[in-house]
Each structure stands twice: as C-alpha cells, then as structure tokens.
C-alpha atoms as a PDB file:
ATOM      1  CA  UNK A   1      41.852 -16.039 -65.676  1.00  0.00           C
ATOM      2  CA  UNK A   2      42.634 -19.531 -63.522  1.00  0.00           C
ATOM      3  CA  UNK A   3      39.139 -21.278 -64.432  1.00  0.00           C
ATOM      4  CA  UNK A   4      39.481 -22.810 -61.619  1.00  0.00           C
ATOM      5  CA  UNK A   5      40.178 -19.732 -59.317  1.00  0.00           C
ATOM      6  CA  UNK A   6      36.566 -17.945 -60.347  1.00  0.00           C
ATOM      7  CA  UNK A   7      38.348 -14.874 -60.443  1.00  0.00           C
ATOM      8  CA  UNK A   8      41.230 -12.760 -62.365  1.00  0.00           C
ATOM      9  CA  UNK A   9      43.829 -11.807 -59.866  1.00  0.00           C
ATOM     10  CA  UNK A  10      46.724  -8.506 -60.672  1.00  0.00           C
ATOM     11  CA  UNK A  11      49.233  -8.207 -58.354  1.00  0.00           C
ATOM     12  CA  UNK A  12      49.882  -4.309 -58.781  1.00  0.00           C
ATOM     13  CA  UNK A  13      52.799  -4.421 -56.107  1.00  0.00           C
ATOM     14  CA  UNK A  14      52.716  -4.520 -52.274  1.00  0.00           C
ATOM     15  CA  UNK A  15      49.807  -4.389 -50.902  1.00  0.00           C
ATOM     16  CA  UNK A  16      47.027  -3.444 -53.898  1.00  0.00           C
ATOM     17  CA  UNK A  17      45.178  -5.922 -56.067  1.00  0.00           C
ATOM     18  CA  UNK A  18      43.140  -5.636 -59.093  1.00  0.00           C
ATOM     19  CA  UNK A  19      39.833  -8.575 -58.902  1.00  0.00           C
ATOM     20  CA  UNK A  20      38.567  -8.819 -62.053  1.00  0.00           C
ATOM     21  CA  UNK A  21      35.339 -11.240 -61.963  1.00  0.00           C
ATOM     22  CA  UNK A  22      33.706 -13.817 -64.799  1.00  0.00           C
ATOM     23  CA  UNK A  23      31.347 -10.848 -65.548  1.00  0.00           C
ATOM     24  CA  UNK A  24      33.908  -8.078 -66.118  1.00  0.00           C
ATOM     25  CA  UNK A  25      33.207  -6.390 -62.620  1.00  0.00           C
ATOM     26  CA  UNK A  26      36.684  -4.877 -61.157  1.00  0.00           C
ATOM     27  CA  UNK A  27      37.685  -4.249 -57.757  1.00  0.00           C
ATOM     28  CA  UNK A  28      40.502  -2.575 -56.667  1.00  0.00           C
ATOM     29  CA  UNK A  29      41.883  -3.678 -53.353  1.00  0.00           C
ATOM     30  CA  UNK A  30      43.665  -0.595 -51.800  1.00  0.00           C
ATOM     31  CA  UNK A  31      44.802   2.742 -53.786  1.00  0.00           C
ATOM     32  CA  UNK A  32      48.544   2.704 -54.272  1.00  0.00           C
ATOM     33  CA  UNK A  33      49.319   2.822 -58.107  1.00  0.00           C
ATOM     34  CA  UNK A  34      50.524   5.732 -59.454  1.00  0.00           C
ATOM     35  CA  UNK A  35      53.076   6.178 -56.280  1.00  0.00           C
ATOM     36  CA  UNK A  36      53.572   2.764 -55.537  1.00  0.00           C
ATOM     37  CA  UNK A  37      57.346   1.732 -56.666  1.00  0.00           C
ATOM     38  CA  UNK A  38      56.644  -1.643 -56.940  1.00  0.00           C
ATOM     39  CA  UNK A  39      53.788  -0.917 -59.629  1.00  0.00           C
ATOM     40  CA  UNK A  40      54.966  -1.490 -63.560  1.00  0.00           C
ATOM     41  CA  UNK A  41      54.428   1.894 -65.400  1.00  0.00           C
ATOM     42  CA  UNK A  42      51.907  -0.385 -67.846  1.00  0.00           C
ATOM     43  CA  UNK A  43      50.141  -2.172 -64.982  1.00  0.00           C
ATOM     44  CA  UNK A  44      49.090   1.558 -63.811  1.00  0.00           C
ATOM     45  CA  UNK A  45      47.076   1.848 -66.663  1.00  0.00           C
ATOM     46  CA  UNK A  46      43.965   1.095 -64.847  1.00  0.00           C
ATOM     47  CA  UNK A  47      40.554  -0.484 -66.497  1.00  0.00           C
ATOM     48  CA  UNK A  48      37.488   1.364 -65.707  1.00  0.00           C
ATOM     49  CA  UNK A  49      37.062   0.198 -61.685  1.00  0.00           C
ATOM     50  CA  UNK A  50      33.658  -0.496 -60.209  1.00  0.00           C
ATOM     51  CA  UNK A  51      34.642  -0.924 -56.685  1.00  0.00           C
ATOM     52  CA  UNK A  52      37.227   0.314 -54.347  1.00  0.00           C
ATOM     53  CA  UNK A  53      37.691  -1.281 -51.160  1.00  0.00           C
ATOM     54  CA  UNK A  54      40.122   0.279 -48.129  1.00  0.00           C
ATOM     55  CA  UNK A  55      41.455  -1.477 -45.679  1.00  0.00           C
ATOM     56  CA  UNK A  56      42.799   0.933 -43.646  1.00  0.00           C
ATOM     57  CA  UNK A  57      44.867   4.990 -43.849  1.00  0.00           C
ATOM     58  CA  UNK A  58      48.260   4.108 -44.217  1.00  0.00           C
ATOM     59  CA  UNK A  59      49.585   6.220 -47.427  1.00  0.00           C
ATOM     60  CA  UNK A  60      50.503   2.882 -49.162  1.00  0.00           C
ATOM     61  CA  UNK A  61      47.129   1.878 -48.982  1.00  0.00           C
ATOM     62  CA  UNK A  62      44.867   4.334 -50.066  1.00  0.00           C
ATOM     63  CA  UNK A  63      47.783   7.835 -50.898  1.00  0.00           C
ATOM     64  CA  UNK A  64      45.961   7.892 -54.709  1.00  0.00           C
ATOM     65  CA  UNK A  65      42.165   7.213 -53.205  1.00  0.00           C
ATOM     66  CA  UNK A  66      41.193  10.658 -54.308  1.00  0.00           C
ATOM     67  CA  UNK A  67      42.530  10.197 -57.673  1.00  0.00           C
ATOM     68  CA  UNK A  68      41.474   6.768 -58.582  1.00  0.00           C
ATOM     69  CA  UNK A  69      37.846   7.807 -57.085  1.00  0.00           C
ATOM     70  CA  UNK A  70      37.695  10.975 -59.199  1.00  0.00           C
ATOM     71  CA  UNK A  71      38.879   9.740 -62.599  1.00  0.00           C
ATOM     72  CA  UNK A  72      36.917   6.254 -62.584  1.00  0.00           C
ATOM     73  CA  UNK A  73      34.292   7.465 -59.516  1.00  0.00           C
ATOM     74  CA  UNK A  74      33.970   3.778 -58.807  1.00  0.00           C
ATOM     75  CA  UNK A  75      31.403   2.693 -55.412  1.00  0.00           C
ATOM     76  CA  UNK A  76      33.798   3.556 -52.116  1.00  0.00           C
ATOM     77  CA  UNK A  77      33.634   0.500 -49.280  1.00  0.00           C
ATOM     78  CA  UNK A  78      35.844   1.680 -45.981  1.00  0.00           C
ATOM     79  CA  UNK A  79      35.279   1.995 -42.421  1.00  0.00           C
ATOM     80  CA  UNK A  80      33.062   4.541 -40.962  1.00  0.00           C
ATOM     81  CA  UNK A  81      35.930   6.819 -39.590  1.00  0.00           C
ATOM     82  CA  UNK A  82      37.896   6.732 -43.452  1.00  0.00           C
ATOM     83  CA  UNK A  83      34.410   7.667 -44.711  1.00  0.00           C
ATOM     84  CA  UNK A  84      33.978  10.793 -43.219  1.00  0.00           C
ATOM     85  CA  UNK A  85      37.915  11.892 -44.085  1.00  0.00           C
ATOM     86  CA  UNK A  86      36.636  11.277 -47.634  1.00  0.00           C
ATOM     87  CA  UNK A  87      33.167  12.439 -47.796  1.00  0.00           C
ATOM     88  CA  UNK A  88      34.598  16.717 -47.491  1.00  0.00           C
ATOM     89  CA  UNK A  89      37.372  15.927 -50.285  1.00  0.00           C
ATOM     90  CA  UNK A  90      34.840  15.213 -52.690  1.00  0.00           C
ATOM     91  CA  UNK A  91      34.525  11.375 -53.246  1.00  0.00           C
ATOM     92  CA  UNK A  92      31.526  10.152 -54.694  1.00  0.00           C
ATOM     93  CA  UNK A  93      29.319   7.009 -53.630  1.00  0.00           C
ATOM     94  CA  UNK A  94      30.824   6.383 -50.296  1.00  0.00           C
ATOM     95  CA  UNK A  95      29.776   3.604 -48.530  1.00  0.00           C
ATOM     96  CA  UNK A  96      31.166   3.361 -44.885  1.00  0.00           C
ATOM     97  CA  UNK A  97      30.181   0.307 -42.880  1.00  0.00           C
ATOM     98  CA  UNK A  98      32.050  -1.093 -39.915  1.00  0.00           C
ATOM     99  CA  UNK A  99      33.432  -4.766 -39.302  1.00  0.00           C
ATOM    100  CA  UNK A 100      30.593  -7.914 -39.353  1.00  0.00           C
ATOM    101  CA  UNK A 101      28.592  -5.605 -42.124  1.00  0.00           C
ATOM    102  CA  UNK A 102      28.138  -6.708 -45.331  1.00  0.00           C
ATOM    103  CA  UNK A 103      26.752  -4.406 -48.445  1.00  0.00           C
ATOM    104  CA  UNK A 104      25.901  -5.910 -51.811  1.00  0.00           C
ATOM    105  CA  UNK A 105      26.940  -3.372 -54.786  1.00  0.00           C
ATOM    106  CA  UNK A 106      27.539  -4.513 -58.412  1.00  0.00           C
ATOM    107  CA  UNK A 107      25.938  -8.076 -57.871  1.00  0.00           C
ATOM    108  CA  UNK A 108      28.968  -8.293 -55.329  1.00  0.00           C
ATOM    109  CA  UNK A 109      28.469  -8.947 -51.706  1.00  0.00           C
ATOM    110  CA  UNK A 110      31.774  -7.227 -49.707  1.00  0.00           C
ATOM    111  CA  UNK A 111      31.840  -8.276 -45.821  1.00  0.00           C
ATOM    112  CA  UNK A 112      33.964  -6.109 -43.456  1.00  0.00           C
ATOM    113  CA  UNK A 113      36.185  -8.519 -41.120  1.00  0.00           C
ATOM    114  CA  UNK A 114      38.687  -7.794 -38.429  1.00  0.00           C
ATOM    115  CA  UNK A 115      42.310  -7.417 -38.490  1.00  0.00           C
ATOM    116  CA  UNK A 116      45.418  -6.346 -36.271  1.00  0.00           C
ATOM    117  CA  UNK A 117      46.788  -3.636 -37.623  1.00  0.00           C
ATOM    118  CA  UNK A 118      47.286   0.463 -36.737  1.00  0.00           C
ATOM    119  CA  UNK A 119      45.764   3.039 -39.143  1.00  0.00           C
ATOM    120  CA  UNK A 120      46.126   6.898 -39.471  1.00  0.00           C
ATOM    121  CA  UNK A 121      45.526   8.813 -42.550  1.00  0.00           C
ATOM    122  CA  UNK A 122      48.733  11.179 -43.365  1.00  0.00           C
ATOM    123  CA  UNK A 123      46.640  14.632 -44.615  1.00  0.00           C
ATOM    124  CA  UNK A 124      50.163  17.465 -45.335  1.00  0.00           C
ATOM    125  CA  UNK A 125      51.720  17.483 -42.155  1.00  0.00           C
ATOM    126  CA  UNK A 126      48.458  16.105 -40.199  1.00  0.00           C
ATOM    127  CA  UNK A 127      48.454  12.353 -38.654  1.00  0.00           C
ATOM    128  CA  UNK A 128      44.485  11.616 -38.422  1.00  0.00           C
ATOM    129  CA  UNK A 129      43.064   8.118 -36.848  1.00  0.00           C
ATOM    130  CA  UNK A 130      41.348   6.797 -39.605  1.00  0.00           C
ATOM    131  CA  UNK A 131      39.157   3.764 -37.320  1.00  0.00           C
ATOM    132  CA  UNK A 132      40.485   0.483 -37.209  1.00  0.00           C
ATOM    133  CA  UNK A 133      42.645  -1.428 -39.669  1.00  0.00           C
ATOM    134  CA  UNK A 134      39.879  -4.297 -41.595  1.00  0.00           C
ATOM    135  CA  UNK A 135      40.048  -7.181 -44.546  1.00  0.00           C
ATOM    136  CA  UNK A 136      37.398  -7.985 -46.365  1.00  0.00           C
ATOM    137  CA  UNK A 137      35.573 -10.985 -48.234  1.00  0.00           C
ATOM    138  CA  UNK A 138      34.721 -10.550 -51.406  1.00  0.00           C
ATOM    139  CA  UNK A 139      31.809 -12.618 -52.823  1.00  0.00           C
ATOM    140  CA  UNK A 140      31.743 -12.360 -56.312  1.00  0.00           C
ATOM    141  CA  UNK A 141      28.902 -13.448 -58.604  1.00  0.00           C
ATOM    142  CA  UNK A 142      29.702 -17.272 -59.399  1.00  0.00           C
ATOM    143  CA  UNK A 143      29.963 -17.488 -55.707  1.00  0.00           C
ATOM    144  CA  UNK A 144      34.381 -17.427 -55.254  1.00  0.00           C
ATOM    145  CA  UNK A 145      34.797 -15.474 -52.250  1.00  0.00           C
ATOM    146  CA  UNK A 146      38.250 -14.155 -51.658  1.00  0.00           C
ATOM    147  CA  UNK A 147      39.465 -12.989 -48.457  1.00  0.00           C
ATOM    148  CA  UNK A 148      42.029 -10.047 -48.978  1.00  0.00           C
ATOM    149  CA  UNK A 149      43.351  -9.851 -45.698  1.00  0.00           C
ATOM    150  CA  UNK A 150      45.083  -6.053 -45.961  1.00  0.00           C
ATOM    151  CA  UNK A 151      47.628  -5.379 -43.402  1.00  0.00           C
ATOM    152  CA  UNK A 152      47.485  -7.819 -40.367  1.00  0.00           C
ATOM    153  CA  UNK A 153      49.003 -10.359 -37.679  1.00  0.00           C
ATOM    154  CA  UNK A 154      47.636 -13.830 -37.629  1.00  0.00           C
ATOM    155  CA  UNK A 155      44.668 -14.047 -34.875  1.00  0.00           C
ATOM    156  CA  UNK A 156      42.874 -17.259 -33.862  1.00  0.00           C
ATOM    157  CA  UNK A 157      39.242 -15.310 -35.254  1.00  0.00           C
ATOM    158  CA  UNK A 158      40.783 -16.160 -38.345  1.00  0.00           C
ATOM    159  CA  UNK A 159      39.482 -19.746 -38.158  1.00  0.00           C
ATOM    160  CA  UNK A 160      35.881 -17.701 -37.686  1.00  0.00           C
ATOM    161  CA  UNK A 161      35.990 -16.078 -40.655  1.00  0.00           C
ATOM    162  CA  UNK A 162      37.074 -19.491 -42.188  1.00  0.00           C
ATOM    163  CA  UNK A 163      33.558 -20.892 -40.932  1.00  0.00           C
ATOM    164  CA  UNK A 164      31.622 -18.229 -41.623  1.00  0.00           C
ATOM    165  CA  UNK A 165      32.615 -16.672 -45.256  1.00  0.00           C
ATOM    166  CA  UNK A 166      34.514 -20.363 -46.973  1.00  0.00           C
ATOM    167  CA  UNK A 167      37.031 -18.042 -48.707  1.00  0.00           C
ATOM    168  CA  UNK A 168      38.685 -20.268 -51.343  1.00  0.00           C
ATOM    169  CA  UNK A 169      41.672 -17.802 -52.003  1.00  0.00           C
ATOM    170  CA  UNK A 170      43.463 -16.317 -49.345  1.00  0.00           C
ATOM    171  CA  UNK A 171      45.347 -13.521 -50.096  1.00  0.00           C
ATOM    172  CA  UNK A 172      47.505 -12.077 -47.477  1.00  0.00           C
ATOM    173  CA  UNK A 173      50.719  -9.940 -46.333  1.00  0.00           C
ATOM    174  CA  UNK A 174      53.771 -12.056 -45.722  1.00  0.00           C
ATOM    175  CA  UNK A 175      56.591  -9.390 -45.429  1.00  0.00           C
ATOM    176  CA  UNK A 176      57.374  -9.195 -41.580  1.00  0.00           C
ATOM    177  CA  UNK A 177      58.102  -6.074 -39.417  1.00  0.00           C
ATOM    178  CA  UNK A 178      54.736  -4.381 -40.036  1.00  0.00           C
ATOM    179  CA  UNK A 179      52.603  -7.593 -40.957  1.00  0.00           C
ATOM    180  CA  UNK A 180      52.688 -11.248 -40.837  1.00  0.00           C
ATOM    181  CA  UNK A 181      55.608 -13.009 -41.937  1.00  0.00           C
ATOM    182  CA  UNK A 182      55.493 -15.975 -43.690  1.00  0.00           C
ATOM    183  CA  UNK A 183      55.417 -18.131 -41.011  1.00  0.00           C
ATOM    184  CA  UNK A 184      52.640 -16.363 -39.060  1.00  0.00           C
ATOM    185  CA  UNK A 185      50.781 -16.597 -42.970  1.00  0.00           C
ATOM    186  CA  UNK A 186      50.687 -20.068 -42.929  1.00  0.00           C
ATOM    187  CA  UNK A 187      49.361 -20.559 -39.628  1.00  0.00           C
ATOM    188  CA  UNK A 188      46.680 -17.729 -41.004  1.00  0.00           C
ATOM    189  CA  UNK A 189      45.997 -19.855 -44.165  1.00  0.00           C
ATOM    190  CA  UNK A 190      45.465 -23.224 -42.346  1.00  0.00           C
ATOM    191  CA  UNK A 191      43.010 -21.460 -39.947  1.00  0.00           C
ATOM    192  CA  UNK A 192      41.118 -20.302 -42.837  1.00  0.00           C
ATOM    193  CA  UNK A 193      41.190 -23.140 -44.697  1.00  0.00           C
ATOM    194  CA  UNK A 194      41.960 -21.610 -47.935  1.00  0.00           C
ATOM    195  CA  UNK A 195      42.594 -23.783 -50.891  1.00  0.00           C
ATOM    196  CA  UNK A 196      45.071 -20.712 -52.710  1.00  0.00           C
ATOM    197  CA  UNK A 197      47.356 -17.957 -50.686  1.00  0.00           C
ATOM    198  CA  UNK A 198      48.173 -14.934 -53.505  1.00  0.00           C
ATOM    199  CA  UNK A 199      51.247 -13.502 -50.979  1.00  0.00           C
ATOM    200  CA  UNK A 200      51.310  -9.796 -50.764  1.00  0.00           C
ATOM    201  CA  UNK A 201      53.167  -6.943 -49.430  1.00  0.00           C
ATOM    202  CA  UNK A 202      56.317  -8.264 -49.931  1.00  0.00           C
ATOM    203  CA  UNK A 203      59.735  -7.067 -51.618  1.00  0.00           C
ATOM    204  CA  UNK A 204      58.773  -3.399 -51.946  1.00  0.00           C
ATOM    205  CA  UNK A 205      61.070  -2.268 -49.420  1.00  0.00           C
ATOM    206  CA  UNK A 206      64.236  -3.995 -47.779  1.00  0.00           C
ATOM    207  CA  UNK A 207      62.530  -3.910 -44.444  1.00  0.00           C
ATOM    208  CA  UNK A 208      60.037  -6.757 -45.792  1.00  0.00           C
ATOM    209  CA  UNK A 209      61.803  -9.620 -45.619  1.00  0.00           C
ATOM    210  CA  UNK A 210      59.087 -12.267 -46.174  1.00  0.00           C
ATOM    211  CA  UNK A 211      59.250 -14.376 -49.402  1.00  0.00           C
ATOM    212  CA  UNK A 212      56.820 -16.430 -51.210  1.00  0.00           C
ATOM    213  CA  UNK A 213      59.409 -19.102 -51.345  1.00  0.00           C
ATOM    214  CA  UNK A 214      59.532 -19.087 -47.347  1.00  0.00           C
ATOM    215  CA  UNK A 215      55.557 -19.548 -47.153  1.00  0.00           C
ATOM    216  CA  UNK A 216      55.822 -22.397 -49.314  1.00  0.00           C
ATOM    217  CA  UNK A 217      58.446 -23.939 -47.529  1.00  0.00           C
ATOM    218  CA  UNK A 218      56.043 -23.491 -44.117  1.00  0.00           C
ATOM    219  CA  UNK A 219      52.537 -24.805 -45.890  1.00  0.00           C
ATOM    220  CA  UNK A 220      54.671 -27.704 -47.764  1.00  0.00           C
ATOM    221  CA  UNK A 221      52.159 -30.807 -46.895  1.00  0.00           C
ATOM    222  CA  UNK A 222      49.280 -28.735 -46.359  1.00  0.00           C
ATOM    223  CA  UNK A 223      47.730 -29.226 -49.762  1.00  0.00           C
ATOM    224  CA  UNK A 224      47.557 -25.161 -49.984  1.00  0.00           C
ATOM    225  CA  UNK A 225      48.418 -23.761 -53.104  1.00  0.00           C
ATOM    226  CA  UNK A 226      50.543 -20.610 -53.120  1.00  0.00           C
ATOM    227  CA  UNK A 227      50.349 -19.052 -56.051  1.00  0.00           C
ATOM    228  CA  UNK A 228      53.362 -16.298 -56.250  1.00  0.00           C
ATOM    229  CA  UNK A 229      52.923 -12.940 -58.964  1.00  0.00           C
ATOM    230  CA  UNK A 230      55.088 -10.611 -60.030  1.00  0.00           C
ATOM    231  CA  UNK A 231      53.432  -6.970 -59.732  1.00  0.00           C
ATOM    232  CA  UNK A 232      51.846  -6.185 -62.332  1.00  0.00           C
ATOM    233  CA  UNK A 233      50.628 -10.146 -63.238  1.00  0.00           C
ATOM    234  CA  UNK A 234      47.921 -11.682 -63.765  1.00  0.00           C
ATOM    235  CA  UNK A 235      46.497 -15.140 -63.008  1.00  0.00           C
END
C-alpha cells in the first residue's frame, strides 16, 4: 500500500477493483473475475472479501455475483431493483439502498451516488432492468474516501459529490463508446477535485479506445495524479 493513498488499490481488469483498507477490510468493486479476460489467472485468487459493492447489471459487472457471494458470503451493497434479482438466487446479507443513502458495515461508511449509465441484468436468454446505473464513495476507516465511479458519462453533479463526500482518489472509466473517454475523465476529475484518478475499464476490448496515457496528456497542469495499473496490480 501507497501510505499516502490510505488504501491498497488491485486493478483486477476492466471495470472491478479490489480496496483493501489499513485494517485488512476488503471490498470488491463489481463481480467480474473468474470470466473477466482481462483478469490474471493469479489475481483471481481472491482474499476472503467483506464487502461487495454493484454498480449496476451489466454481465461485466456483476456475471460472477452469485459465486463470489456464495463462496466468501461477503455484506451485498446494490440498488434496490439488483436486490430483489438477488435476494430469490440465494445471496446472503443483502443490503439494497438507493442513490443519496449511505449504510455503515465493517466500520465502512458506503454512499450510493448517481451516474449516467443503462443497466439490465442478462438472466439465460432474459434481459431484466436492474434500476439505475450508481458509483459509490467509499469511506474507509482512517477517513480516505474513494469514489469508484462504475460505468458513467461526465455530469456537472459531479462537482456535488466533490463538495459533499472530498473523495481523494478518483477512480473512473476512461475507455469511450460505452463510458467516458479520457477526455470527458478529466473534466470528471477536475470537478471532483480528486488528488489521484486509478483509470479503469480500459483495454479489455478493441472497442475501448481510451488510454491512461491520453488522460494524462488532458490533466497535464492540473496537479492530478494518475496513477495507471496493470490488472492484476497493486498500489
């Protein structure tokens, strides 16, 4: 761990990241491991997780939630809608909320916040609306907060959350076509007022052209640190 971050930070690939705090308490950001292409064989070797937050129904967000829930049965934080998809398969310790809520679980406090995005859950050859698309801040116990963004466009209630949460670490998609690119990041981690961007979905597929070195060309003079992984790193 950065000392200086407050927080251990694994890229596992696209759009899922591993939190690991001072005091040992994981979070998983998102459930794509085991399919997720981008994902090192060794990095999906998971630690025990205490917390699994979704941001939304896509398949390569949450496609092994029922897995990951049932081997490590960590505390579930989604929207209400996602909730009640998961609640009948069998997942344990659910915890729906909606955007603006905050719960406090693990000496964590995890605030739902906005974001642009579509979201349907893929269930055989069923498309199900699964709510509305959400990021979240996590507030961890030396006081970091992190806002992991999930899959969004920039909006100007960015600068809000900015005011209201402090996030010091940004992290946040920069791979075009079905999120920000890294132009539309910048702008995102300026309104926030972040001090570190992690970049995210990125490079899994051809379609996302985005690049870490094209966000730090666009925030070169900000003073914002972007601080590019390979999957499966650490920092």
């Amino acid at each position: 761990m950065r000392q200086e971050l407050g927080v251990a930070i694994t890229w596992l690939g696209h759009g899922t990241v591993l939190y690991r705090s001072e005091k040992g308490k994981t979070v998983l950001a998102d459930a794509w491991v085991d399919g997720n292409p981008a994902c090192p064989e060794a990095a999906k070797q998971l630690p025990p997780i205490d917390l699994l937050v979704i941001t939304h129904g896509h398949f390569d967000h949450m496609g092994d939630c029922l897995a990951i829930a049932k081997k490590h049965t960590p505390d579930v934080v989604c929207i209400h809608e996602i909730a009640q998809y998961l609640e009948p398969k069998g997942v344990q310790k659910l915890h729906g909320m909606n955007k603006g809520g905050t719960q406090a679980l693990h000496g964590l406090r995890v605030t739902m916040v906005h974001a642009v995005h579509s979201s349907t859950i893929s269930d055989g050859d069923r498309i199900l609306p699964a709510g509305e698309a959400c990021g979240f801040v996590i507030e961890f116990e030396n006081g970091t907060r992190v806002y992991h963004a999930g899959d969004t466009a920039a909006f100007t209630d960015m600068k809000l959350i900015g005011e209201l949460y402090h996030p010091t670490i940004g992290v946040l998609p920069i791979g075009d076509l079905y999120t920000m690119s890294p132009h539309e990041a910048a702008a995102a981690a300026k309104m926030l007022g972040v001090k570190v961007v992690v970049p995210i979905h990125h490079s899994t597929f051809p379609a996302l052209t985005g690049t870490p070195a094209a966000l730090r060309s666009n925030l070169k003079g900000s003073g914002i640190e972007v601080l590019e992984l390979k999957p499966g790193e650490s920092a």
